[in-house]
ModelCIF file with pLDDT and N, C-alpha, C, O atoms, coordinates in Angstrom:
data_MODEL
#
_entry.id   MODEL 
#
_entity.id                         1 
_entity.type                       polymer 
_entity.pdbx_number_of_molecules   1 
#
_entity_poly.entity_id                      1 
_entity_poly.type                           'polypeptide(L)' 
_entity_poly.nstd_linkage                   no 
_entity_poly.nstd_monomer                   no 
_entity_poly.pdbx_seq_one_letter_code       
;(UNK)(UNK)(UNK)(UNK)(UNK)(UNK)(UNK)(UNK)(UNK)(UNK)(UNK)(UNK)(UNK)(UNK)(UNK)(UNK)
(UNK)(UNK)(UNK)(UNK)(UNK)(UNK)(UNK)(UNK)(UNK)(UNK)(UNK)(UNK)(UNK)(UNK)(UNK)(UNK)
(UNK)(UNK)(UNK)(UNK)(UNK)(UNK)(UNK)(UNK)(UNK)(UNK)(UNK)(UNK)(UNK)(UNK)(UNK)
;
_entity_poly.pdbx_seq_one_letter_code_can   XXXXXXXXXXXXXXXXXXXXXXXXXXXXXXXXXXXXXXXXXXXXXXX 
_entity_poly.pdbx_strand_id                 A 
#
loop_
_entity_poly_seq.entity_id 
_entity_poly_seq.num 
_entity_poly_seq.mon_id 
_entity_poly_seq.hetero 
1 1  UNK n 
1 2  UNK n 
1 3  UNK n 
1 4  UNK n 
1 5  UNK n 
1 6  UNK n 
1 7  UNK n 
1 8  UNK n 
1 9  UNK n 
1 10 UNK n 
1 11 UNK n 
1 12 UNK n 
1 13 UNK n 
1 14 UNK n 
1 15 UNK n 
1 16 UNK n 
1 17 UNK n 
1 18 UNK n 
1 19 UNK n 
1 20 UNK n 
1 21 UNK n 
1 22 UNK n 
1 23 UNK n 
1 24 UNK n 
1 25 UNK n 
1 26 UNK n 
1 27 UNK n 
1 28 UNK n 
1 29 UNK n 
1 30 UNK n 
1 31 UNK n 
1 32 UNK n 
1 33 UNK n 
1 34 UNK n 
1 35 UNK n 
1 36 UNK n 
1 37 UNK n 
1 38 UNK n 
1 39 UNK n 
1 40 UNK n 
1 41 UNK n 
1 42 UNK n 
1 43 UNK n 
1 44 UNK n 
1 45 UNK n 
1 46 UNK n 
1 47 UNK n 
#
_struct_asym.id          A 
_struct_asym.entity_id   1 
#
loop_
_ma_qa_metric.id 
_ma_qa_metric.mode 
_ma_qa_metric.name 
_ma_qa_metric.software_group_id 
_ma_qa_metric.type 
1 global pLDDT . pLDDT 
2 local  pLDDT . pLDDT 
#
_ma_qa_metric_global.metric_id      1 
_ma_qa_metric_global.metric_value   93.81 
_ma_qa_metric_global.model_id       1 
_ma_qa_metric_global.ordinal_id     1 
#
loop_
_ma_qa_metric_local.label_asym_id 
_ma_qa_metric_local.label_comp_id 
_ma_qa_metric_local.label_seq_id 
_ma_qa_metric_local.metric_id 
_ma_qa_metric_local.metric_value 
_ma_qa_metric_local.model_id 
_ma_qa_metric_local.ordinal_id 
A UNK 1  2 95.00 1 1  
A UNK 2  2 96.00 1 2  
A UNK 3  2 97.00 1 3  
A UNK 4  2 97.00 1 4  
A UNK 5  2 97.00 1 5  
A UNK 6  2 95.00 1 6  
A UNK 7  2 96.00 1 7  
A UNK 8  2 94.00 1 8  
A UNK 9  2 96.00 1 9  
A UNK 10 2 98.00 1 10 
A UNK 11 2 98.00 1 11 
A UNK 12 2 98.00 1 12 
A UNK 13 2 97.00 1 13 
A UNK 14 2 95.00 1 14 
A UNK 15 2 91.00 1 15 
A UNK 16 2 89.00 1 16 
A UNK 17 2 82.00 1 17 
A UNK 18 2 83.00 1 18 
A UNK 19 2 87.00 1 19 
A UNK 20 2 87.00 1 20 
A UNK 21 2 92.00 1 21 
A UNK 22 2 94.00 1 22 
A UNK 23 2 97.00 1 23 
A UNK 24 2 98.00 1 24 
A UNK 25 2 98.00 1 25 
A UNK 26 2 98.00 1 26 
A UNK 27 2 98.00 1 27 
A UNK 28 2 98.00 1 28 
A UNK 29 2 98.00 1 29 
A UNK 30 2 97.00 1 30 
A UNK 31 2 97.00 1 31 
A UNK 32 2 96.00 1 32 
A UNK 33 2 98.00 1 33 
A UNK 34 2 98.00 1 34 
A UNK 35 2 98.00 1 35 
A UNK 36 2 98.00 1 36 
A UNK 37 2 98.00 1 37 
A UNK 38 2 98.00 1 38 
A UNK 39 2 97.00 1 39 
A UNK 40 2 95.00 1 40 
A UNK 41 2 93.00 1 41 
A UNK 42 2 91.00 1 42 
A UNK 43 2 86.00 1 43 
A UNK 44 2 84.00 1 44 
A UNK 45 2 82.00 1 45 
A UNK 46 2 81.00 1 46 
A UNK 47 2 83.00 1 47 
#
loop_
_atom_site.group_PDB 
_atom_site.id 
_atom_site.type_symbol 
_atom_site.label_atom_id 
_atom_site.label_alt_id 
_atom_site.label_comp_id 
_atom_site.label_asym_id 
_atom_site.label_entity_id 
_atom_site.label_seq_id 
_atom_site.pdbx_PDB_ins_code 
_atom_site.Cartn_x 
_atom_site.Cartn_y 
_atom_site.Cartn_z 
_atom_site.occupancy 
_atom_site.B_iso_or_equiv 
_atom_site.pdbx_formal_charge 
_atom_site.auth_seq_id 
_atom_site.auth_comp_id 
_atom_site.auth_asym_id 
_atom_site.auth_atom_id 
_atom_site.pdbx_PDB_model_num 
ATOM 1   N N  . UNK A 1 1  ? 15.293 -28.141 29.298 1.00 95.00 ? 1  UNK A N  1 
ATOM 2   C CA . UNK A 1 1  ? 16.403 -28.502 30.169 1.00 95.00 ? 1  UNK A CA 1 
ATOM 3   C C  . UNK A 1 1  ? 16.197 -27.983 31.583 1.00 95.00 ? 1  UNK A C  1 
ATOM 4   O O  . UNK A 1 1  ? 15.615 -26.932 31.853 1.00 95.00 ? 1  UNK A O  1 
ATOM 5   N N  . UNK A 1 2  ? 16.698 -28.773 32.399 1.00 96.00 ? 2  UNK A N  1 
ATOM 6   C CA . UNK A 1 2  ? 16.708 -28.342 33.600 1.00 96.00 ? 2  UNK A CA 1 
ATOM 7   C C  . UNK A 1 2  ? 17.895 -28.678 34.624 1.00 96.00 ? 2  UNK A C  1 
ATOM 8   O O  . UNK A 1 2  ? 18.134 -29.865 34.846 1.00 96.00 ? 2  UNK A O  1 
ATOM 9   N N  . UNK A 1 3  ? 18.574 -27.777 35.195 1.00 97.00 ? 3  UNK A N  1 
ATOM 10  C CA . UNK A 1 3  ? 19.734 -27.727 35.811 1.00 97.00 ? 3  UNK A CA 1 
ATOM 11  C C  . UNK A 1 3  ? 19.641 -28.148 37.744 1.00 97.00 ? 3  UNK A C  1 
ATOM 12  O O  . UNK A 1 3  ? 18.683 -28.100 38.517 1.00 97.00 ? 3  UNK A O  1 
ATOM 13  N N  . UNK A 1 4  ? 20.993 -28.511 37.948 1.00 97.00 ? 4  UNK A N  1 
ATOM 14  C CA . UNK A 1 4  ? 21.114 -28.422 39.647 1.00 97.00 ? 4  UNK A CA 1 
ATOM 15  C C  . UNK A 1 4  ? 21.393 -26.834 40.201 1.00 97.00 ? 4  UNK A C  1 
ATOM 16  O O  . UNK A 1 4  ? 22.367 -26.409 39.579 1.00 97.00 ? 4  UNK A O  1 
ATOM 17  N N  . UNK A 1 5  ? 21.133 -26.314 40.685 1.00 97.00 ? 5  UNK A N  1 
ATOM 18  C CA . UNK A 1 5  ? 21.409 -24.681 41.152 1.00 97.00 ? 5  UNK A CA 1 
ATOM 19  C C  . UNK A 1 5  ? 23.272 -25.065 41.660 1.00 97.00 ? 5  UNK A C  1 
ATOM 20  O O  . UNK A 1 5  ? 23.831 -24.089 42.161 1.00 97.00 ? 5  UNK A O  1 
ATOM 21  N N  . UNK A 1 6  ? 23.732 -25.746 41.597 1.00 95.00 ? 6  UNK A N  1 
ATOM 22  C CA . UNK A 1 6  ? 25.248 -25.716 41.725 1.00 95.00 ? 6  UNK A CA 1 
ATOM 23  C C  . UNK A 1 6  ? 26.225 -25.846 40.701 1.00 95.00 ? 6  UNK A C  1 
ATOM 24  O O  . UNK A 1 6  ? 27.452 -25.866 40.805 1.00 95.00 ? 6  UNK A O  1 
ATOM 25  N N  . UNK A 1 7  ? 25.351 -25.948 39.489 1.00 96.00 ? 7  UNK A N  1 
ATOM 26  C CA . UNK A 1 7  ? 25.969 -26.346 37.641 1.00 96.00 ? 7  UNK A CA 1 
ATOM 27  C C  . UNK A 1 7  ? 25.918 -25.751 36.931 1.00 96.00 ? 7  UNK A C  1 
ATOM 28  O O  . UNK A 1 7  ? 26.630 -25.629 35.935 1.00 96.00 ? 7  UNK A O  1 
ATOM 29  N N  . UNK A 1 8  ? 24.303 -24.762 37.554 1.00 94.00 ? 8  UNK A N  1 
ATOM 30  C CA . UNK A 1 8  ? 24.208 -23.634 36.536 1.00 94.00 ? 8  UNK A CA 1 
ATOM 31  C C  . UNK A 1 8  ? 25.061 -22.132 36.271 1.00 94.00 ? 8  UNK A C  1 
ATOM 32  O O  . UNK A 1 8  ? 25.357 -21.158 36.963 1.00 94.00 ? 8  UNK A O  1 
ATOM 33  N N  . UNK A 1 9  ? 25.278 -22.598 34.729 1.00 96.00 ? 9  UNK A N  1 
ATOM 34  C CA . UNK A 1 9  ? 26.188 -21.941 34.142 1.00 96.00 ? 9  UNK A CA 1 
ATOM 35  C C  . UNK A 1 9  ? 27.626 -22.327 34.069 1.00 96.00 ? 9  UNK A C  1 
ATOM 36  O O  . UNK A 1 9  ? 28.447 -21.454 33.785 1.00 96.00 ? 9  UNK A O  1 
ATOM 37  N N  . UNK A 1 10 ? 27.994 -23.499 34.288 1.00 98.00 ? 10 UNK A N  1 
ATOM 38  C CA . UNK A 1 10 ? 28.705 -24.555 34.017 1.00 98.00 ? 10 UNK A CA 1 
ATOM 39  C C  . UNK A 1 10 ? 28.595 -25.718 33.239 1.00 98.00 ? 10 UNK A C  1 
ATOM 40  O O  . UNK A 1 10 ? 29.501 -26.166 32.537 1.00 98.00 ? 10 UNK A O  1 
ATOM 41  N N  . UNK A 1 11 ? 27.644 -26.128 33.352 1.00 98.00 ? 11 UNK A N  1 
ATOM 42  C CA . UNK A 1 11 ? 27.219 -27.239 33.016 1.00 98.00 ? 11 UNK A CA 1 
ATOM 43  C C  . UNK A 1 11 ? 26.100 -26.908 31.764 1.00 98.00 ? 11 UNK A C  1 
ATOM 44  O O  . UNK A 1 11 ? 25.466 -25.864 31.607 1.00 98.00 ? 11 UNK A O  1 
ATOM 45  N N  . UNK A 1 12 ? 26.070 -28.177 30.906 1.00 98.00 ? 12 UNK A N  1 
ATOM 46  C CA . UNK A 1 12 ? 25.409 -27.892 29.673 1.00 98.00 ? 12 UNK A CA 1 
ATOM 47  C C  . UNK A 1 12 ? 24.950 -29.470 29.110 1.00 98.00 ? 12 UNK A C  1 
ATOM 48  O O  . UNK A 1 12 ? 25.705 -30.176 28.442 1.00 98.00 ? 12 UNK A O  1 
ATOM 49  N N  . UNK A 1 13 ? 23.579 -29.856 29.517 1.00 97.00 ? 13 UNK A N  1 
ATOM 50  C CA . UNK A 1 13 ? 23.471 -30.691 28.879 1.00 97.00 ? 13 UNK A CA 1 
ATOM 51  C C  . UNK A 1 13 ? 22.032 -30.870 27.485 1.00 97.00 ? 13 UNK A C  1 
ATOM 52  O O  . UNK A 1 13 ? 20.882 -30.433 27.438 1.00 97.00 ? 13 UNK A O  1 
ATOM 53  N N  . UNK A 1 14 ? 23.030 -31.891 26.342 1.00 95.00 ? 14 UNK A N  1 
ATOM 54  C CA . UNK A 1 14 ? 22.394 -31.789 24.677 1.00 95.00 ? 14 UNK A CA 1 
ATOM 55  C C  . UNK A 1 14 ? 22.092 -33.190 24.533 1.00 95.00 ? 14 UNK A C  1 
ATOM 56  O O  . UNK A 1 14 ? 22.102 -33.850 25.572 1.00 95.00 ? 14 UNK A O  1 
ATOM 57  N N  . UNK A 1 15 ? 21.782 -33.869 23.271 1.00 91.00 ? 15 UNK A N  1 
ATOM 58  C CA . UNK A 1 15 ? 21.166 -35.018 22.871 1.00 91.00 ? 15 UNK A CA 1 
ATOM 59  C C  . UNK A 1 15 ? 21.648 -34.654 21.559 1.00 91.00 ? 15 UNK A C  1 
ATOM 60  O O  . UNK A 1 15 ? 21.768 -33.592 20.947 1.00 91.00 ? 15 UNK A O  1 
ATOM 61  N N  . UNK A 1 16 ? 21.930 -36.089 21.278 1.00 89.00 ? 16 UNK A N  1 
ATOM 62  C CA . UNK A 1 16 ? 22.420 -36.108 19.747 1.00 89.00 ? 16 UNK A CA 1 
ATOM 63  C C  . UNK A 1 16 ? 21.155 -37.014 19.271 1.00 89.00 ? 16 UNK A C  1 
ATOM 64  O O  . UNK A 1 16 ? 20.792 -37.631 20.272 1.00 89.00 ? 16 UNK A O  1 
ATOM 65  N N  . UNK A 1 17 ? 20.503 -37.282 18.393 1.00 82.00 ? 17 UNK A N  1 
ATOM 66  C CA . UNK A 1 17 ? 19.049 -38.091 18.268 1.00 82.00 ? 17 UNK A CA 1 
ATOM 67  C C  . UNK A 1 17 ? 19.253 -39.195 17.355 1.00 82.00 ? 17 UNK A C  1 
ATOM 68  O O  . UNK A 1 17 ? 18.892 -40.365 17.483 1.00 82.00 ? 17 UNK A O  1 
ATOM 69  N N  . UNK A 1 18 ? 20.083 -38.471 16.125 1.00 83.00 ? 18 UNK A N  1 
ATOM 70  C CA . UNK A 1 18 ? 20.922 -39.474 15.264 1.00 83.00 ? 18 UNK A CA 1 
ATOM 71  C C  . UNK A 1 18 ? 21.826 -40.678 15.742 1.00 83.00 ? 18 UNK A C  1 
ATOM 72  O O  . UNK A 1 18 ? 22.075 -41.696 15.096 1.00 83.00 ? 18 UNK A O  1 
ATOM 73  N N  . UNK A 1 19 ? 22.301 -40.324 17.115 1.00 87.00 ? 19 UNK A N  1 
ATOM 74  C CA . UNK A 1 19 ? 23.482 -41.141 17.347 1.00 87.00 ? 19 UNK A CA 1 
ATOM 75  C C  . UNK A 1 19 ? 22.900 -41.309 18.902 1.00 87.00 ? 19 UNK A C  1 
ATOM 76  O O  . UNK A 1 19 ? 23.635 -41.175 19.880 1.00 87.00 ? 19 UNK A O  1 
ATOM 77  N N  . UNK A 1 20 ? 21.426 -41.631 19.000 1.00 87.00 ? 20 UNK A N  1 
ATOM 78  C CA . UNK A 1 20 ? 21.185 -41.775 20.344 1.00 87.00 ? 20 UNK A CA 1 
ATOM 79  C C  . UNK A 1 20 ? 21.895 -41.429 21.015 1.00 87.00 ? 20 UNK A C  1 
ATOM 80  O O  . UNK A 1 20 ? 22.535 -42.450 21.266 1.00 87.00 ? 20 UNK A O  1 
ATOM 81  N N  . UNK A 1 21 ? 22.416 -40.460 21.698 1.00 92.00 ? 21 UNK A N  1 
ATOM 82  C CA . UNK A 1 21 ? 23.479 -40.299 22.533 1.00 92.00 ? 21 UNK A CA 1 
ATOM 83  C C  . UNK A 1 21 ? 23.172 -39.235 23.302 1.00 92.00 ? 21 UNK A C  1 
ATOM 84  O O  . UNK A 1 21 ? 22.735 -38.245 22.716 1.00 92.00 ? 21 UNK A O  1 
ATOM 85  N N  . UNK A 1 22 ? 23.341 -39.187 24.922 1.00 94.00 ? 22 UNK A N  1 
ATOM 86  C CA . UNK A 1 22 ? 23.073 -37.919 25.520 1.00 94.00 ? 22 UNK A CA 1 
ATOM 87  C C  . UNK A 1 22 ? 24.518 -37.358 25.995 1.00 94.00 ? 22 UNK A C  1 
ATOM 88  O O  . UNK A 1 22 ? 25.419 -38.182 26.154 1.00 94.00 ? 22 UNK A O  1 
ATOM 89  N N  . UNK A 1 23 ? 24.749 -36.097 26.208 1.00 97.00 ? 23 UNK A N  1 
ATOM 90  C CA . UNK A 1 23 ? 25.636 -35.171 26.586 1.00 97.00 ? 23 UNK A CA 1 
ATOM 91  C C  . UNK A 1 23 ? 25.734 -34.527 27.804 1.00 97.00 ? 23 UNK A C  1 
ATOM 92  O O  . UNK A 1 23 ? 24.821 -33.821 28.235 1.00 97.00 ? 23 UNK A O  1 
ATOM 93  N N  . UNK A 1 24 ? 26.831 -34.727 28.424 1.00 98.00 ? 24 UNK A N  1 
ATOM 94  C CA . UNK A 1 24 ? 26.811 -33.472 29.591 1.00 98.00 ? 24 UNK A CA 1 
ATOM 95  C C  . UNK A 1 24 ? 28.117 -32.756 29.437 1.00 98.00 ? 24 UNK A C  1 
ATOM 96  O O  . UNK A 1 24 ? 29.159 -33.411 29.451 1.00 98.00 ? 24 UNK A O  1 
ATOM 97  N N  . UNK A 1 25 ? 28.131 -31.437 29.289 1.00 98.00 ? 25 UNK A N  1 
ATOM 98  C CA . UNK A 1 25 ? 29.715 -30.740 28.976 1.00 98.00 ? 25 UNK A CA 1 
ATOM 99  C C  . UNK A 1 25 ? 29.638 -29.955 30.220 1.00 98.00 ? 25 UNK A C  1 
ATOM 100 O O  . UNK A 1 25 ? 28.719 -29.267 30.664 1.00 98.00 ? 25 UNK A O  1 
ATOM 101 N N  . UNK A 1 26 ? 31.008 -30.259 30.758 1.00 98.00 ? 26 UNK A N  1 
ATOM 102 C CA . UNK A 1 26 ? 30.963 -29.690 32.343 1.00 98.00 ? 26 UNK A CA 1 
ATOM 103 C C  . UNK A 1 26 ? 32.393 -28.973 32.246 1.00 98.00 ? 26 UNK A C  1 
ATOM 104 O O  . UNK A 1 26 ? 33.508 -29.458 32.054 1.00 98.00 ? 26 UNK A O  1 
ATOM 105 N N  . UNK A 1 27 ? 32.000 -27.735 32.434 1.00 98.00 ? 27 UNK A N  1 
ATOM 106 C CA . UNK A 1 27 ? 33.522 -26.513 32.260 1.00 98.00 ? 27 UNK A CA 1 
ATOM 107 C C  . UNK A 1 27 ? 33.327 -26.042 33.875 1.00 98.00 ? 27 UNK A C  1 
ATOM 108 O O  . UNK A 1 27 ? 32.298 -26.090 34.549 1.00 98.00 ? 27 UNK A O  1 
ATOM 109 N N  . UNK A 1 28 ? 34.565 -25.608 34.228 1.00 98.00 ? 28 UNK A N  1 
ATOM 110 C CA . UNK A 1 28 ? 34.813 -25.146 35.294 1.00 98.00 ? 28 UNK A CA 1 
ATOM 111 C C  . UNK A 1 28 ? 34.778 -26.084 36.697 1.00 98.00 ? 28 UNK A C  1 
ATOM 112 O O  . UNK A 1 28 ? 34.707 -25.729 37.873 1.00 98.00 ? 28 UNK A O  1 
ATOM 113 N N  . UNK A 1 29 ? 34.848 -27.267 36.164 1.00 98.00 ? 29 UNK A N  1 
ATOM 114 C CA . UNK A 1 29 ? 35.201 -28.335 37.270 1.00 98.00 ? 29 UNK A CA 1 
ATOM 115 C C  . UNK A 1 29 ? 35.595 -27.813 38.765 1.00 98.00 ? 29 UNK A C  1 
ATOM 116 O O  . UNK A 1 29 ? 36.150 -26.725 38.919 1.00 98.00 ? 29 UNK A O  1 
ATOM 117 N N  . UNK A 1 30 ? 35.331 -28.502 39.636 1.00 97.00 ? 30 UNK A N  1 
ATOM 118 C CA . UNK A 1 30 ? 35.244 -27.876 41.074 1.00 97.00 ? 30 UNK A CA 1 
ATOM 119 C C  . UNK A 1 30 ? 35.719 -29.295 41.911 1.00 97.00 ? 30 UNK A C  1 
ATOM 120 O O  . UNK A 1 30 ? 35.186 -30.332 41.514 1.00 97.00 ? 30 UNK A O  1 
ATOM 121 N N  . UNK A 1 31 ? 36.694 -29.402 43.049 1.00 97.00 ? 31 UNK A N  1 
ATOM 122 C CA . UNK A 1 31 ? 36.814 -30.469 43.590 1.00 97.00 ? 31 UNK A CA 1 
ATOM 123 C C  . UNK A 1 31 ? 35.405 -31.358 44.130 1.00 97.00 ? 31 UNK A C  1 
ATOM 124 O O  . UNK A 1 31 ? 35.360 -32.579 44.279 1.00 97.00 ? 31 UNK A O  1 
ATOM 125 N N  . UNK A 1 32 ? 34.290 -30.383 44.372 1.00 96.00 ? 32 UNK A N  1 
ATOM 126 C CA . UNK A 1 32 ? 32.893 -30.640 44.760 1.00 96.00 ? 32 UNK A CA 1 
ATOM 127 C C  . UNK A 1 32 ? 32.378 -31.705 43.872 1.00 96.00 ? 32 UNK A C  1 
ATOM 128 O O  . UNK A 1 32 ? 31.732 -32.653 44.318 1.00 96.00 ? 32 UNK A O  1 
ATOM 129 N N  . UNK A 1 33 ? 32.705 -31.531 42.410 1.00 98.00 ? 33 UNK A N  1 
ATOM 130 C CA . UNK A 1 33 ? 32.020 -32.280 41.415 1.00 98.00 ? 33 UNK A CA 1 
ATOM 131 C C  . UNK A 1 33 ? 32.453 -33.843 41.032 1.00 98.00 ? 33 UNK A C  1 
ATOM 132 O O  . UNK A 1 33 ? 32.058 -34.501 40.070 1.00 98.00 ? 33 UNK A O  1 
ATOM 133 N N  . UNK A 1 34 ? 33.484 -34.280 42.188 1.00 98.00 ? 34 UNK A N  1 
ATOM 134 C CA . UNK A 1 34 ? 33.805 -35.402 42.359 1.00 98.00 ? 34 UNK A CA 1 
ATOM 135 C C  . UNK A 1 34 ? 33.304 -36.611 42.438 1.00 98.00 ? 34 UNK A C  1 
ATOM 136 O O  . UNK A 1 34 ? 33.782 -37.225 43.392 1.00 98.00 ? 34 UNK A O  1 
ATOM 137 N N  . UNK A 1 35 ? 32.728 -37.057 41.980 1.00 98.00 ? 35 UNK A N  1 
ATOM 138 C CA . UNK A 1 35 ? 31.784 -38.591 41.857 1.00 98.00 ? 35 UNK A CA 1 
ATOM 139 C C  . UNK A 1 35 ? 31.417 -39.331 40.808 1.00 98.00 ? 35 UNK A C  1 
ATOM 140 O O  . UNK A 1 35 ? 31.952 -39.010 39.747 1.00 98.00 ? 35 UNK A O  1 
ATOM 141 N N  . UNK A 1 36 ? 30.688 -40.200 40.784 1.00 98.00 ? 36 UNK A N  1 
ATOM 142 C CA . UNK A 1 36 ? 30.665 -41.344 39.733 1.00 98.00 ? 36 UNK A CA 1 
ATOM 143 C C  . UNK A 1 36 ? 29.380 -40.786 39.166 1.00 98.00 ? 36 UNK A C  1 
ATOM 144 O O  . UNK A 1 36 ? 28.369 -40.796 39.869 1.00 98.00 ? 36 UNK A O  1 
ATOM 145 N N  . UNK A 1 37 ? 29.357 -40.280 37.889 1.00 98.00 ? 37 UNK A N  1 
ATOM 146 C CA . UNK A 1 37 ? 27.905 -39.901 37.191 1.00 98.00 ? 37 UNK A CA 1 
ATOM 147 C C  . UNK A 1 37 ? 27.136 -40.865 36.663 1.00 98.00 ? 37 UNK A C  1 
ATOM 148 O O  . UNK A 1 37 ? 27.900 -41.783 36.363 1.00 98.00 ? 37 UNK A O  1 
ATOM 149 N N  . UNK A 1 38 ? 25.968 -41.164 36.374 1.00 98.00 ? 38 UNK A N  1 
ATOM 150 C CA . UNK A 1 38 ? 25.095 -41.929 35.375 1.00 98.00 ? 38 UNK A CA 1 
ATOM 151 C C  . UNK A 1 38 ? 24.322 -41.478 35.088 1.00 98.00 ? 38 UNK A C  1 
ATOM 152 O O  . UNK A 1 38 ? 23.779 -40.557 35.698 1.00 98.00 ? 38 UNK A O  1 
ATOM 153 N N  . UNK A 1 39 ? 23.823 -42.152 33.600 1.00 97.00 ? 39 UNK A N  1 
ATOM 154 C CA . UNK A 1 39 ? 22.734 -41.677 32.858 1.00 97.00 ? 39 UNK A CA 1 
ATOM 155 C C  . UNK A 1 39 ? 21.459 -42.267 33.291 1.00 97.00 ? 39 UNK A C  1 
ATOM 156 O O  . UNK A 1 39 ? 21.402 -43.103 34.193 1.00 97.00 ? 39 UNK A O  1 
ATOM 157 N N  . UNK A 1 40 ? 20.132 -41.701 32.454 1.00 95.00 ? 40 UNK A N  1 
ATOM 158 C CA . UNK A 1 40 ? 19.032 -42.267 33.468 1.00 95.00 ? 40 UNK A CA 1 
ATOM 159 C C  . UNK A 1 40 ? 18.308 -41.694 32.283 1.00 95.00 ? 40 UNK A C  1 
ATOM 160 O O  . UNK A 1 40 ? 18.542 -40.686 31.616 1.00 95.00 ? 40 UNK A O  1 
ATOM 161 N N  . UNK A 1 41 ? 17.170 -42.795 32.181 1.00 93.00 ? 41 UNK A N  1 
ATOM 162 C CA . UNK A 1 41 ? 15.844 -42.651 31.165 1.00 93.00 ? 41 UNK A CA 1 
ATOM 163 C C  . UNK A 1 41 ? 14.869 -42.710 32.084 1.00 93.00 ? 41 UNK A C  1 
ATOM 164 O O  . UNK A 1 41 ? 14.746 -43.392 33.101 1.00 93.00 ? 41 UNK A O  1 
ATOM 165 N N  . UNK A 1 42 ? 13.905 -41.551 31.363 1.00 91.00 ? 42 UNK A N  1 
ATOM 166 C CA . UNK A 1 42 ? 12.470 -42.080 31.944 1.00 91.00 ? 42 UNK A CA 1 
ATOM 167 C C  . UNK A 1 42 ? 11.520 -42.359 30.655 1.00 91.00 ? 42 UNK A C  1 
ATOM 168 O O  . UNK A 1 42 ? 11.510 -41.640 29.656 1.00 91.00 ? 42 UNK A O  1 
ATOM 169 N N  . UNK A 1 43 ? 10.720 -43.528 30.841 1.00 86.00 ? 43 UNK A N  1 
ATOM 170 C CA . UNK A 1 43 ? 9.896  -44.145 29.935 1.00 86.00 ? 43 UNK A CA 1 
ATOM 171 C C  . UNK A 1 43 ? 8.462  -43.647 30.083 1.00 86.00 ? 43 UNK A C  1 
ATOM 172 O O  . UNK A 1 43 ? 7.505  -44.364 29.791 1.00 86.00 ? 43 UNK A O  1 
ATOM 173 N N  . UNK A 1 44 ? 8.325  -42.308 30.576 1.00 84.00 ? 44 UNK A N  1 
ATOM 174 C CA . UNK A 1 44 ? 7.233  -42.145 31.148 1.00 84.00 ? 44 UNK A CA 1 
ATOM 175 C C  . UNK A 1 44 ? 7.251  -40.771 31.365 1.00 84.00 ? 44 UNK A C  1 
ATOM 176 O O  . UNK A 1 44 ? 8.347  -40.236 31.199 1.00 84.00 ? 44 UNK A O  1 
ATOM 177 N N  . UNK A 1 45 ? 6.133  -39.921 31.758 1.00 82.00 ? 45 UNK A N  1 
ATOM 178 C CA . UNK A 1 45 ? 5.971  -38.141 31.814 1.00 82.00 ? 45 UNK A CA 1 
ATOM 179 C C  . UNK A 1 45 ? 6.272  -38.378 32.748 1.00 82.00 ? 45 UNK A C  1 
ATOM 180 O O  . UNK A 1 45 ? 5.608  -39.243 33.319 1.00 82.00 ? 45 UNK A O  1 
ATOM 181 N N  . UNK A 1 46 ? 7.424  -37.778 33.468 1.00 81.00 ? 46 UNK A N  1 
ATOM 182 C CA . UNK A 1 46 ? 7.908  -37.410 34.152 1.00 81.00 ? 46 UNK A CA 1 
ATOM 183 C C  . UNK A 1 46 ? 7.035  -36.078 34.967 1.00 81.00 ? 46 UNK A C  1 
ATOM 184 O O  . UNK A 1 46 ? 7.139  -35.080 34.254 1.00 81.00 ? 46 UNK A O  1 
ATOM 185 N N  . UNK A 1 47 ? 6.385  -35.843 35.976 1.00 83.00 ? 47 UNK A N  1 
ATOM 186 C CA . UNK A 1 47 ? 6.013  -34.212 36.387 1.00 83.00 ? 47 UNK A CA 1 
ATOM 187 C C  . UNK A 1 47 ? 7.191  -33.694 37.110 1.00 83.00 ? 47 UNK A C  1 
ATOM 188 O O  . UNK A 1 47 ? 7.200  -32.536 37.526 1.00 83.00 ? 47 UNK A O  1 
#
């Protein structure tokens, strides 16, 4: 996993594998964290 330096330790993201499904659990909400999120695959190694 790898975090934004403004989430960490707020933010927590998991994968469910069974239920294809990815996770982001976001505690401590901040007016900052205001925006439209999306998910995103990479099909490929990423460096």
């Amino acid at each position: 996993t790898y975090y934004a330096d403004y989430v960490k330790g707020r933010f927590t993201i998991s994968r469910d594998d069974a239920k294809n499904t990815l996770y982001l659990q976001m505690n401590s909400l901040k007016p900052g964290d205001t925006a439209v999120y999306y998910c995103a695959v990479a099909d490929h190694i990423p460096p």
